[in-house]
C-alpha atoms as a PDB file:
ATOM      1  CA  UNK A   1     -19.927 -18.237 -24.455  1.00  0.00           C
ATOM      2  CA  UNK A   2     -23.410 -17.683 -25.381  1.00  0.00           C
ATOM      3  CA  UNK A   3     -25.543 -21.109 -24.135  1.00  0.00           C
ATOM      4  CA  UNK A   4     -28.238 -20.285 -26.377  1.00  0.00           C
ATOM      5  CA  UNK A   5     -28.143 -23.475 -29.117  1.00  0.00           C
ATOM      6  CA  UNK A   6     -25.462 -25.137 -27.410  1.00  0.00           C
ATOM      7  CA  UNK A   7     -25.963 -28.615 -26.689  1.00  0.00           C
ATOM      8  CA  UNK A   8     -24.618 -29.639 -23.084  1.00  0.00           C
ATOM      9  CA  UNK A   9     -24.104 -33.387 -21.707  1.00  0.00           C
ATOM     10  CA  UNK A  10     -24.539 -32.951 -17.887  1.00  0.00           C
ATOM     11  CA  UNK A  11     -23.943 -35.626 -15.346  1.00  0.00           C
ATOM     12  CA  UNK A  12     -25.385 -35.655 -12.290  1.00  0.00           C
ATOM     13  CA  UNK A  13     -28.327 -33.187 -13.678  1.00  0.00           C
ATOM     14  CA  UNK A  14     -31.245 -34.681 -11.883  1.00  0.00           C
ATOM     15  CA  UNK A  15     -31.168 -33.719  -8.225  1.00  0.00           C
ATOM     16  CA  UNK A  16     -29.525 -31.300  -6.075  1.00  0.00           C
ATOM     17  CA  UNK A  17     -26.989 -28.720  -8.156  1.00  0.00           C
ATOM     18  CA  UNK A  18     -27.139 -30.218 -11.309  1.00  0.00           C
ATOM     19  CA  UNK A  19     -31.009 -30.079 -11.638  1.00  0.00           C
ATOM     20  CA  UNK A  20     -30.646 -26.922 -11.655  1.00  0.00           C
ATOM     21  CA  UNK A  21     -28.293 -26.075 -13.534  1.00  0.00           C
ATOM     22  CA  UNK A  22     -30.035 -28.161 -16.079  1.00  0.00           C
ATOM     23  CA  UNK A  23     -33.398 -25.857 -15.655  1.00  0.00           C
ATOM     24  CA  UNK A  24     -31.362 -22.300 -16.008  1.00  0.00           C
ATOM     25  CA  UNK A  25     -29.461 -23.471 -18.611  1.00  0.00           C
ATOM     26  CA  UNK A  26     -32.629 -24.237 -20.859  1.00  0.00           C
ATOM     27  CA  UNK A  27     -33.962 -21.183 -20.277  1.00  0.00           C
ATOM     28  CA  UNK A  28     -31.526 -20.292 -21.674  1.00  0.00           C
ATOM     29  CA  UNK A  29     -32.448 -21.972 -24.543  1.00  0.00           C
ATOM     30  CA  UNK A  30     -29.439 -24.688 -24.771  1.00  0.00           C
ATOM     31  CA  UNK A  31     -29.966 -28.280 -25.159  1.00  0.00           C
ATOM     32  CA  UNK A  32     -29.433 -30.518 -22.169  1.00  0.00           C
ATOM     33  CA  UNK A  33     -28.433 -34.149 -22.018  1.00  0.00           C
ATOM     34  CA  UNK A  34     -28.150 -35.022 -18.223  1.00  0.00           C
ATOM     35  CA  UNK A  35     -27.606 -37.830 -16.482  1.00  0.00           C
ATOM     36  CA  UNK A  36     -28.859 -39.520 -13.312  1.00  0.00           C
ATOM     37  CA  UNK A  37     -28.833 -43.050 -11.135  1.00  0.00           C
ATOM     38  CA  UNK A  38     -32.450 -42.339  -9.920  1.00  0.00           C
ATOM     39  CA  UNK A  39     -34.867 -43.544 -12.379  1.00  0.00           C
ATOM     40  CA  UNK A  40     -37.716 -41.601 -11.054  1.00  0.00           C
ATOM     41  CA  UNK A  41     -35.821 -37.924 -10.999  1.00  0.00           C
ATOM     42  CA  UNK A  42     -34.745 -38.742 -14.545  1.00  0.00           C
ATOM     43  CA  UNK A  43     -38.373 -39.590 -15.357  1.00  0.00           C
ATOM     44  CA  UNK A  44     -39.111 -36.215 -13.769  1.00  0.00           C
ATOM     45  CA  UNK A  45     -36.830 -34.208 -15.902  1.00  0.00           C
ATOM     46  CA  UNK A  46     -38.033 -35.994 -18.820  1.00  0.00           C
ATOM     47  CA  UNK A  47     -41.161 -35.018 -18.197  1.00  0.00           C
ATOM     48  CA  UNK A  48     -39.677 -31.146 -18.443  1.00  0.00           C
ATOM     49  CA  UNK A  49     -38.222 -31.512 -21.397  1.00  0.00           C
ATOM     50  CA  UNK A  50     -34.905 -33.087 -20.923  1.00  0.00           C
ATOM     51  CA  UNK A  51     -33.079 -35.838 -22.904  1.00  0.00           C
ATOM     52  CA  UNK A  52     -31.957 -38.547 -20.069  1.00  0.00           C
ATOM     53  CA  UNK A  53     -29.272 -40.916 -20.028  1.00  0.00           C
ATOM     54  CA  UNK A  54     -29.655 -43.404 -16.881  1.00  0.00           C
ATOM     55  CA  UNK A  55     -26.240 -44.136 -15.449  1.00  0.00           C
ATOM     56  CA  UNK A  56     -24.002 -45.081 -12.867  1.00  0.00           C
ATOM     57  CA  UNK A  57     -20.576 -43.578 -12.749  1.00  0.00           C
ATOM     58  CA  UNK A  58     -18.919 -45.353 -10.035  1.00  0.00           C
ATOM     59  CA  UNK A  59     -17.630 -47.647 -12.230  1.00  0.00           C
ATOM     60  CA  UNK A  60     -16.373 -48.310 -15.453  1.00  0.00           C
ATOM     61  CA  UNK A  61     -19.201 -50.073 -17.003  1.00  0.00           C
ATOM     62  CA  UNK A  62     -21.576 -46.739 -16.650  1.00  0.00           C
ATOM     63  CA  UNK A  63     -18.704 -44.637 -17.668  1.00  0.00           C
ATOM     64  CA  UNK A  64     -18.377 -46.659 -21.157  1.00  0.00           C
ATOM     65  CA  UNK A  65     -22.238 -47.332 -21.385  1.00  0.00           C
ATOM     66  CA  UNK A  66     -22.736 -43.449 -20.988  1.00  0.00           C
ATOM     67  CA  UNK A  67     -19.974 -42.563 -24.127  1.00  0.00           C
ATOM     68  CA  UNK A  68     -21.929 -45.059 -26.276  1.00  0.00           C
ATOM     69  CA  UNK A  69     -25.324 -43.580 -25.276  1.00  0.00           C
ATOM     70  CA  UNK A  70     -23.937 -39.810 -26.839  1.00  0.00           C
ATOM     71  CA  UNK A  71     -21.916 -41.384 -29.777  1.00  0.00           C
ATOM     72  CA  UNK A  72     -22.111 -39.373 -32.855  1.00  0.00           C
ATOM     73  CA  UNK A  73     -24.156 -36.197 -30.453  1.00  0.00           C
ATOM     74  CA  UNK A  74     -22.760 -33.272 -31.118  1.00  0.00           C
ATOM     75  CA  UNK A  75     -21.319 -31.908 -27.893  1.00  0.00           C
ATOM     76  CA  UNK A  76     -20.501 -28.358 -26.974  1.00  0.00           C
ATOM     77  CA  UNK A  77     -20.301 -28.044 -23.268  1.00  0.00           C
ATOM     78  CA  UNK A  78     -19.396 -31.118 -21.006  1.00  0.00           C
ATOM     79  CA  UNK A  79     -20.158 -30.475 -17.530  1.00  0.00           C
ATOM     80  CA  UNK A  80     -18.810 -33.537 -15.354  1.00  0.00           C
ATOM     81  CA  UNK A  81     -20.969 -32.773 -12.031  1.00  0.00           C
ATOM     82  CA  UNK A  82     -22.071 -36.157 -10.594  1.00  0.00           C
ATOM     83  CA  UNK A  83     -20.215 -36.890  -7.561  1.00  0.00           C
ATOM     84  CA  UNK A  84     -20.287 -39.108  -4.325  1.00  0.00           C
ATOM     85  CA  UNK A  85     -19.852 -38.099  -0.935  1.00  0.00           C
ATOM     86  CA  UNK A  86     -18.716 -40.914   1.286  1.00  0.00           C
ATOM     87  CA  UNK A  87     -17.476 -40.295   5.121  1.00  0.00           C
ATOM     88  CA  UNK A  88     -14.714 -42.346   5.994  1.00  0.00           C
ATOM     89  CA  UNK A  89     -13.733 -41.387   9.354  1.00  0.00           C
ATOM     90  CA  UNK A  90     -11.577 -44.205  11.389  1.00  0.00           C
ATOM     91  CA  UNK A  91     -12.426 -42.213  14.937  1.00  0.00           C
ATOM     92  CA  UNK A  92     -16.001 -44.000  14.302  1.00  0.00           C
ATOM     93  CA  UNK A  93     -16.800 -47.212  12.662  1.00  0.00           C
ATOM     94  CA  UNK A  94     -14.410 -48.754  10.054  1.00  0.00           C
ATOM     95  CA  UNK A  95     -14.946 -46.932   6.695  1.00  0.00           C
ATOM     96  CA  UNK A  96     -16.113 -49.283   3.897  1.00  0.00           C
ATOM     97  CA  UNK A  97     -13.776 -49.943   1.620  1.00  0.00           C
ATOM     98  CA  UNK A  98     -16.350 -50.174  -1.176  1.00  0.00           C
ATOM     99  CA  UNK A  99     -17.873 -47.218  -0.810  1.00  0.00           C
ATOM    100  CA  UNK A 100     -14.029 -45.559  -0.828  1.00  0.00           C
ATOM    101  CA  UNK A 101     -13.652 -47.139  -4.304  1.00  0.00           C
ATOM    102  CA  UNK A 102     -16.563 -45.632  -5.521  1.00  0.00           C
ATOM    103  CA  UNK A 103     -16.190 -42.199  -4.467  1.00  0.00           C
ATOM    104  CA  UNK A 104     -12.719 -42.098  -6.222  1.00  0.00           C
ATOM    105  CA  UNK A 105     -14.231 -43.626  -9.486  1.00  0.00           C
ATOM    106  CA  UNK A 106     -17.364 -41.032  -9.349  1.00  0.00           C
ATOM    107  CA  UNK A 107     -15.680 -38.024  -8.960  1.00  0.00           C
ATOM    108  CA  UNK A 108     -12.072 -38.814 -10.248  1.00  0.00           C
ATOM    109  CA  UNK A 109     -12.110 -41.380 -12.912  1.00  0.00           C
ATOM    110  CA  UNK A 110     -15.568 -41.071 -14.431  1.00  0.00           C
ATOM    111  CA  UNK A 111     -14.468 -36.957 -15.400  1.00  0.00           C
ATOM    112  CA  UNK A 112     -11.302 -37.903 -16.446  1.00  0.00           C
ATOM    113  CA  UNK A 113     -12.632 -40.686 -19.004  1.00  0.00           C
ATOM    114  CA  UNK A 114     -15.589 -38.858 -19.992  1.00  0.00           C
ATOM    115  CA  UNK A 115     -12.707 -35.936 -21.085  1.00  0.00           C
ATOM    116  CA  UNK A 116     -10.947 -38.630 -22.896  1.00  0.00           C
ATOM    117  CA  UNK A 117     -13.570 -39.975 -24.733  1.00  0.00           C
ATOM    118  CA  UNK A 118     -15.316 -37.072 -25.665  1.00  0.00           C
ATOM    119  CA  UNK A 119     -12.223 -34.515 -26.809  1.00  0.00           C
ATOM    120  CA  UNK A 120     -12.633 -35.072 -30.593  1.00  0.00           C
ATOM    121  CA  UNK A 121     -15.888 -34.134 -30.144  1.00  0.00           C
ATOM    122  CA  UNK A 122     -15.051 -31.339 -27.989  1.00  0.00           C
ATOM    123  CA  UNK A 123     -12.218 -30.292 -30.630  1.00  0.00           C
ATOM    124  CA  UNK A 124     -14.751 -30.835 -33.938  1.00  0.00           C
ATOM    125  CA  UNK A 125     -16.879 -27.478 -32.248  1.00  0.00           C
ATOM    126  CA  UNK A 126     -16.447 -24.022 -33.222  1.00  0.00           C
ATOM    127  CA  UNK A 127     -15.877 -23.536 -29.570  1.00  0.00           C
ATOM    128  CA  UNK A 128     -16.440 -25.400 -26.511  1.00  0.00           C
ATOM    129  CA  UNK A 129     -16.385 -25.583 -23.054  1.00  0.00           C
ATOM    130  CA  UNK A 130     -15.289 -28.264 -20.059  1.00  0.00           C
ATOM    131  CA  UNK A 131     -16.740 -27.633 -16.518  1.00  0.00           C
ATOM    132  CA  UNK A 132     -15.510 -29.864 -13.710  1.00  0.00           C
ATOM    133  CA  UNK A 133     -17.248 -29.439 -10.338  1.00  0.00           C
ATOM    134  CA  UNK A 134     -14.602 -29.620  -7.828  1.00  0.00           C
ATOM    135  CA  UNK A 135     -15.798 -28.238  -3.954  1.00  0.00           C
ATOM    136  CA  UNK A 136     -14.358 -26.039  -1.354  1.00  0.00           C
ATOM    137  CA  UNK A 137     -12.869 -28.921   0.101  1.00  0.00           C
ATOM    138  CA  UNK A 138     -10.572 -29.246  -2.953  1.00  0.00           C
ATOM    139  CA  UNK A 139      -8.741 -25.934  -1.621  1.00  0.00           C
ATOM    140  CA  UNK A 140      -8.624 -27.312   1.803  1.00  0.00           C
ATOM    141  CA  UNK A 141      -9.612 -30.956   3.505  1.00  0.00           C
ATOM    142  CA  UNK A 142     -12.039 -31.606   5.905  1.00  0.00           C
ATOM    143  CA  UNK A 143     -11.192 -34.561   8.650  1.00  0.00           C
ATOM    144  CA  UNK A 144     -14.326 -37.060   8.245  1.00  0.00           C
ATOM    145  CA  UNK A 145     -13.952 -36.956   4.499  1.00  0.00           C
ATOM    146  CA  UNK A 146     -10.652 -37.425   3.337  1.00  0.00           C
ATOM    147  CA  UNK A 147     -11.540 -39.873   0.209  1.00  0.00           C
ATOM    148  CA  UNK A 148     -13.869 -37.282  -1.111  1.00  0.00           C
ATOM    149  CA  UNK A 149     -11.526 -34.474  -0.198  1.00  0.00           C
ATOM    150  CA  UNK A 150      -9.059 -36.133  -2.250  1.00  0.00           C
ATOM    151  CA  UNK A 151     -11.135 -36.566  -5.238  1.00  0.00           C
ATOM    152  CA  UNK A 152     -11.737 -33.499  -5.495  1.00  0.00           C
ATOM    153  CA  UNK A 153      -8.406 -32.057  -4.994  1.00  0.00           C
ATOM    154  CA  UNK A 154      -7.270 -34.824  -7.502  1.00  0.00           C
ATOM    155  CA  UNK A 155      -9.617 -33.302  -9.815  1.00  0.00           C
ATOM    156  CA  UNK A 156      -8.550 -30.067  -9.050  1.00  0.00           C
ATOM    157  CA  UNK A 157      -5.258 -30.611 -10.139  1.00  0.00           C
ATOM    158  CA  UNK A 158      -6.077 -31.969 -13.415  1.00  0.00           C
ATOM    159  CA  UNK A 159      -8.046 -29.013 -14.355  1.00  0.00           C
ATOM    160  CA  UNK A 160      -5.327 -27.309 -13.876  1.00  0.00           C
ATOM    161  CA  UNK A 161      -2.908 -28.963 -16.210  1.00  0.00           C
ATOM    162  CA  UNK A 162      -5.439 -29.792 -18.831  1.00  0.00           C
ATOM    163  CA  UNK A 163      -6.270 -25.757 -19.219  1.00  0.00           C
ATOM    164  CA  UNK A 164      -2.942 -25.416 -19.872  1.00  0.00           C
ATOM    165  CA  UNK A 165      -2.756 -28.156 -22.487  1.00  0.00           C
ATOM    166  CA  UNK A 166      -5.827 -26.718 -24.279  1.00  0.00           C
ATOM    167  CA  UNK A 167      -4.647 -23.422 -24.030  1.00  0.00           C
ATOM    168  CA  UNK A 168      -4.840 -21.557 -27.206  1.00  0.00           C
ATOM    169  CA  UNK A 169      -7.531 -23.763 -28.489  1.00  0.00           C
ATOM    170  CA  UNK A 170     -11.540 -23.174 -29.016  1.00  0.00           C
ATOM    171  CA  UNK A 171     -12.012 -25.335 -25.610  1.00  0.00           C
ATOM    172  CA  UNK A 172     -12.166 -23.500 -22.384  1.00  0.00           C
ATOM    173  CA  UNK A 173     -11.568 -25.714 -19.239  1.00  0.00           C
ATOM    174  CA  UNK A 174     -13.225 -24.156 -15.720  1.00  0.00           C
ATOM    175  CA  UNK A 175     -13.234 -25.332 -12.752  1.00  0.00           C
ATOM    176  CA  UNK A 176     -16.646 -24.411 -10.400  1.00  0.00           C
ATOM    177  CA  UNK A 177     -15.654 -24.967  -6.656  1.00  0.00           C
ATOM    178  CA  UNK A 178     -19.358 -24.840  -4.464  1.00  0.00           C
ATOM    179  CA  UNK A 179     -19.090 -24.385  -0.756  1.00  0.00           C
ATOM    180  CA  UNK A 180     -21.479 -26.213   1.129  1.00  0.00           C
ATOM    181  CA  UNK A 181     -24.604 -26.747  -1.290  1.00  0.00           C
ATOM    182  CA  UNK A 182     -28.414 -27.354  -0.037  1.00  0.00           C
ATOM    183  CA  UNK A 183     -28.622 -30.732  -1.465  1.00  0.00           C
ATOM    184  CA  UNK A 184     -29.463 -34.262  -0.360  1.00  0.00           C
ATOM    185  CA  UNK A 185     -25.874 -34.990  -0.009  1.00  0.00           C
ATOM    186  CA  UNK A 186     -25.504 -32.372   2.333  1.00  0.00           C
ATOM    187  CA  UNK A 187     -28.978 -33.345   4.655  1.00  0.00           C
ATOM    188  CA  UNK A 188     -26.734 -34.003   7.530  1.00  0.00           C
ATOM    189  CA  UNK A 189     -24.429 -31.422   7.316  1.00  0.00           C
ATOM    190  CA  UNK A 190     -24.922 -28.497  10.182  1.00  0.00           C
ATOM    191  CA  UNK A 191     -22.966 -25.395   8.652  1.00  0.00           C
ATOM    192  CA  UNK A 192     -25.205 -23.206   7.130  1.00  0.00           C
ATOM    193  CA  UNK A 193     -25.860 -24.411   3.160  1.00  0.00           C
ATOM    194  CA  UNK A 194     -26.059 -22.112   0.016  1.00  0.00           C
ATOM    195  CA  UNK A 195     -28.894 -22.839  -2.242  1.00  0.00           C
ATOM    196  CA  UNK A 196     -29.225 -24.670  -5.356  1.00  0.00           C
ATOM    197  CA  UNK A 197     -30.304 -22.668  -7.443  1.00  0.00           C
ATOM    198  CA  UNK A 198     -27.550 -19.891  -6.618  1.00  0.00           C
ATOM    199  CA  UNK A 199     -24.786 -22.236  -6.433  1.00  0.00           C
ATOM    200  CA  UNK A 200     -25.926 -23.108 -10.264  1.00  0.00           C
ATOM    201  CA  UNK A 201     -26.047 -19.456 -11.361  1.00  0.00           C
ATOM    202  CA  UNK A 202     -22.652 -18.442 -10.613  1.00  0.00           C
ATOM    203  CA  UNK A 203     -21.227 -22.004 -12.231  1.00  0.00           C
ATOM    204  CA  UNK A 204     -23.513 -20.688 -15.444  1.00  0.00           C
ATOM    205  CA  UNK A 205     -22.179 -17.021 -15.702  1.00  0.00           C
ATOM    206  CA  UNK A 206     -18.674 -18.577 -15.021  1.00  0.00           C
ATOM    207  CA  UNK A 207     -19.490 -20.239 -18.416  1.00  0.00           C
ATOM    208  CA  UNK A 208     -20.760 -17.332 -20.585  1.00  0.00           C
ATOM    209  CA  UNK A 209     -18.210 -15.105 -19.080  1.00  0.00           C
ATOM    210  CA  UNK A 210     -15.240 -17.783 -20.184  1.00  0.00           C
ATOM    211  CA  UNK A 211     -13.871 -17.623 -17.107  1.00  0.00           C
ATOM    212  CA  UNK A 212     -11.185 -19.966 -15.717  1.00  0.00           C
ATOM    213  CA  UNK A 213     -12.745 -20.231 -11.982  1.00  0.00           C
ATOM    214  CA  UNK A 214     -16.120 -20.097 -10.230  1.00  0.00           C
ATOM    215  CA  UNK A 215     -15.452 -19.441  -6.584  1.00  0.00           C
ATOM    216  CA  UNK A 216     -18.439 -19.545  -5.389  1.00  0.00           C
ATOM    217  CA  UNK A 217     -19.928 -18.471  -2.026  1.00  0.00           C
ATOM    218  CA  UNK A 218     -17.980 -19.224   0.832  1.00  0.00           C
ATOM    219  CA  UNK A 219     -15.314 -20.557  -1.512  1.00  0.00           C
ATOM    220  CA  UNK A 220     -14.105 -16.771  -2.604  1.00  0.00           C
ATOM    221  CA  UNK A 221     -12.546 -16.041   1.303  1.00  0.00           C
ATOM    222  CA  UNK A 222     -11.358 -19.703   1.897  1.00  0.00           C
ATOM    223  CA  UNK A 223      -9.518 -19.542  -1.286  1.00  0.00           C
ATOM    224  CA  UNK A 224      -8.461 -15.723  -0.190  1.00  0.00           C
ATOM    225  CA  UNK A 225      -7.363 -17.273   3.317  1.00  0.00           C
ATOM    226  CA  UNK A 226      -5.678 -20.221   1.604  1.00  0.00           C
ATOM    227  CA  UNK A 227      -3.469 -17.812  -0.155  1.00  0.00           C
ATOM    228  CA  UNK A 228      -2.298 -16.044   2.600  1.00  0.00           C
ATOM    229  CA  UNK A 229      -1.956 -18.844   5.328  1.00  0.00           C
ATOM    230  CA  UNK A 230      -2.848 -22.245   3.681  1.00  0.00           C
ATOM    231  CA  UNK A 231      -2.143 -23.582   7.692  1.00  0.00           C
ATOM    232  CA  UNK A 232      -5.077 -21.196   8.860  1.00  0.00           C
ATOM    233  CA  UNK A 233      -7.255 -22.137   6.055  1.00  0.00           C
ATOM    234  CA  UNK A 234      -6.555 -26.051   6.737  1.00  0.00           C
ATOM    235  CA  UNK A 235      -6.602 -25.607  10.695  1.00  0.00           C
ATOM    236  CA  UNK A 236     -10.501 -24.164  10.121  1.00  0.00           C
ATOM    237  CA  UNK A 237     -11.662 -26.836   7.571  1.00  0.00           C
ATOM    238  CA  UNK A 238     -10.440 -30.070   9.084  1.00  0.00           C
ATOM    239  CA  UNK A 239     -12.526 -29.234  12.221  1.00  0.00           C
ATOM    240  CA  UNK A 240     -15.119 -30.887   9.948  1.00  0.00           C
END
């Protein structure tokens, strides 16, 4: 797909991975609606040129307040980004149920209802694309994060089996799996960290190139391990 023209809703685009994939993609010359919690990052991006929608997708109410903020926008390229990271890890204090429920609506629900909502949109485009930002950790868990492991293995999954239902159509479904990004969510995180900015490339080229997959960094040899000895490629992860 050529980005040039196309008009992309982005969640999560203010910080951290999706900032910049927001910034390459208009220089690209496509037209980016992104989405953000933090009123002064959105202010920020507005100030470079971006249409901002301010919302919270950890629960239902942002979800629904963010498909009435695009109604009647011409989509062509949804990329569902935004996600928590919560550690829930019983071998320290007790994990907060709360912030369990949240992660699971972030990066679970809120892609799977923005894809609801927004398919006749999708469908109405010459051609169109779907990106869902899974992680590494999709592929293979680590131990202190097993909610947000599962979210993103849930989400995962569904990739998988909605390419398949949209296959033959003009919408192409990927699925970009970072390793372990240079972002805020990451600040306390001692393996060594790709950078933004590269991380965002590769999930861009994924999209011109049509591909099904960005493995990205890292990612490429886990998923190679996982292939050949899933237990190896678990054993290493949950040490995490």
């Amino acid at each position: 797909m050529n980005v040039a023209g196309k008009v992309v809703l982005l969640t999560g685009g203010s910080a951290g991975i999706g900032r910049e994939i927001a910034r390459q993609l208009q220089a690209k010359g496509a037209a980016v609606i992104l989405t953000g919690r933090d009123r002064t990052r959105l202010a920020a991006m507005e100030a470079q040129g971006f249409k901002t929608i301010a919302a919270d997708l950890s629960h239902a109410a942002g979800v629904d307040a963010l498909i009435a903020a695009v109604e009647g926008q011409a989509i062509d390229i949804l990329i569902n980004n935004a996600g928590q990271l919560v550690d829930h890890d019983f071998r320290k204090d007790a994990p907060d149920p709360q912030d369990a429920d949240d992660c699971i609506y972030a990066n679970l629900s809120a892609p799977v209802r923005l894809i609801t909502a927004l398919m006749p949109n999708l469908r109405a485009r010459p051609e169109a694309t779907i990106v869902n930002v899974t992680s590494g950790l999709a592929v293979a868990p680590a131990a202190r994060q097993p909610v947000y492991c599962a979210t993103k293995a849930g989400l995962r999954f569904y990739t998988l089996a909605l390419r398949e239902q949209l296959k033959g159509t003009a919408i192409k479904v990927i699925e970009a799996l970072p390793p372990v990004v240079d972002t805020q969510m990451n600040d306390g995180n001692p393996m060594k960290k790709m950078p933004a900015a590269e991380c965002a490339a590769q999930i861009i080229a994924a999209i011109e190139e049509g591909r099904d997959e960005a493995n990205i960094g890292m990612t490429r040899a886990l998923r190679v391990m996982e292939s050949i000895a899933p237990s190896l490629a678990r054993r290493m992860t949950l040490r995490f």
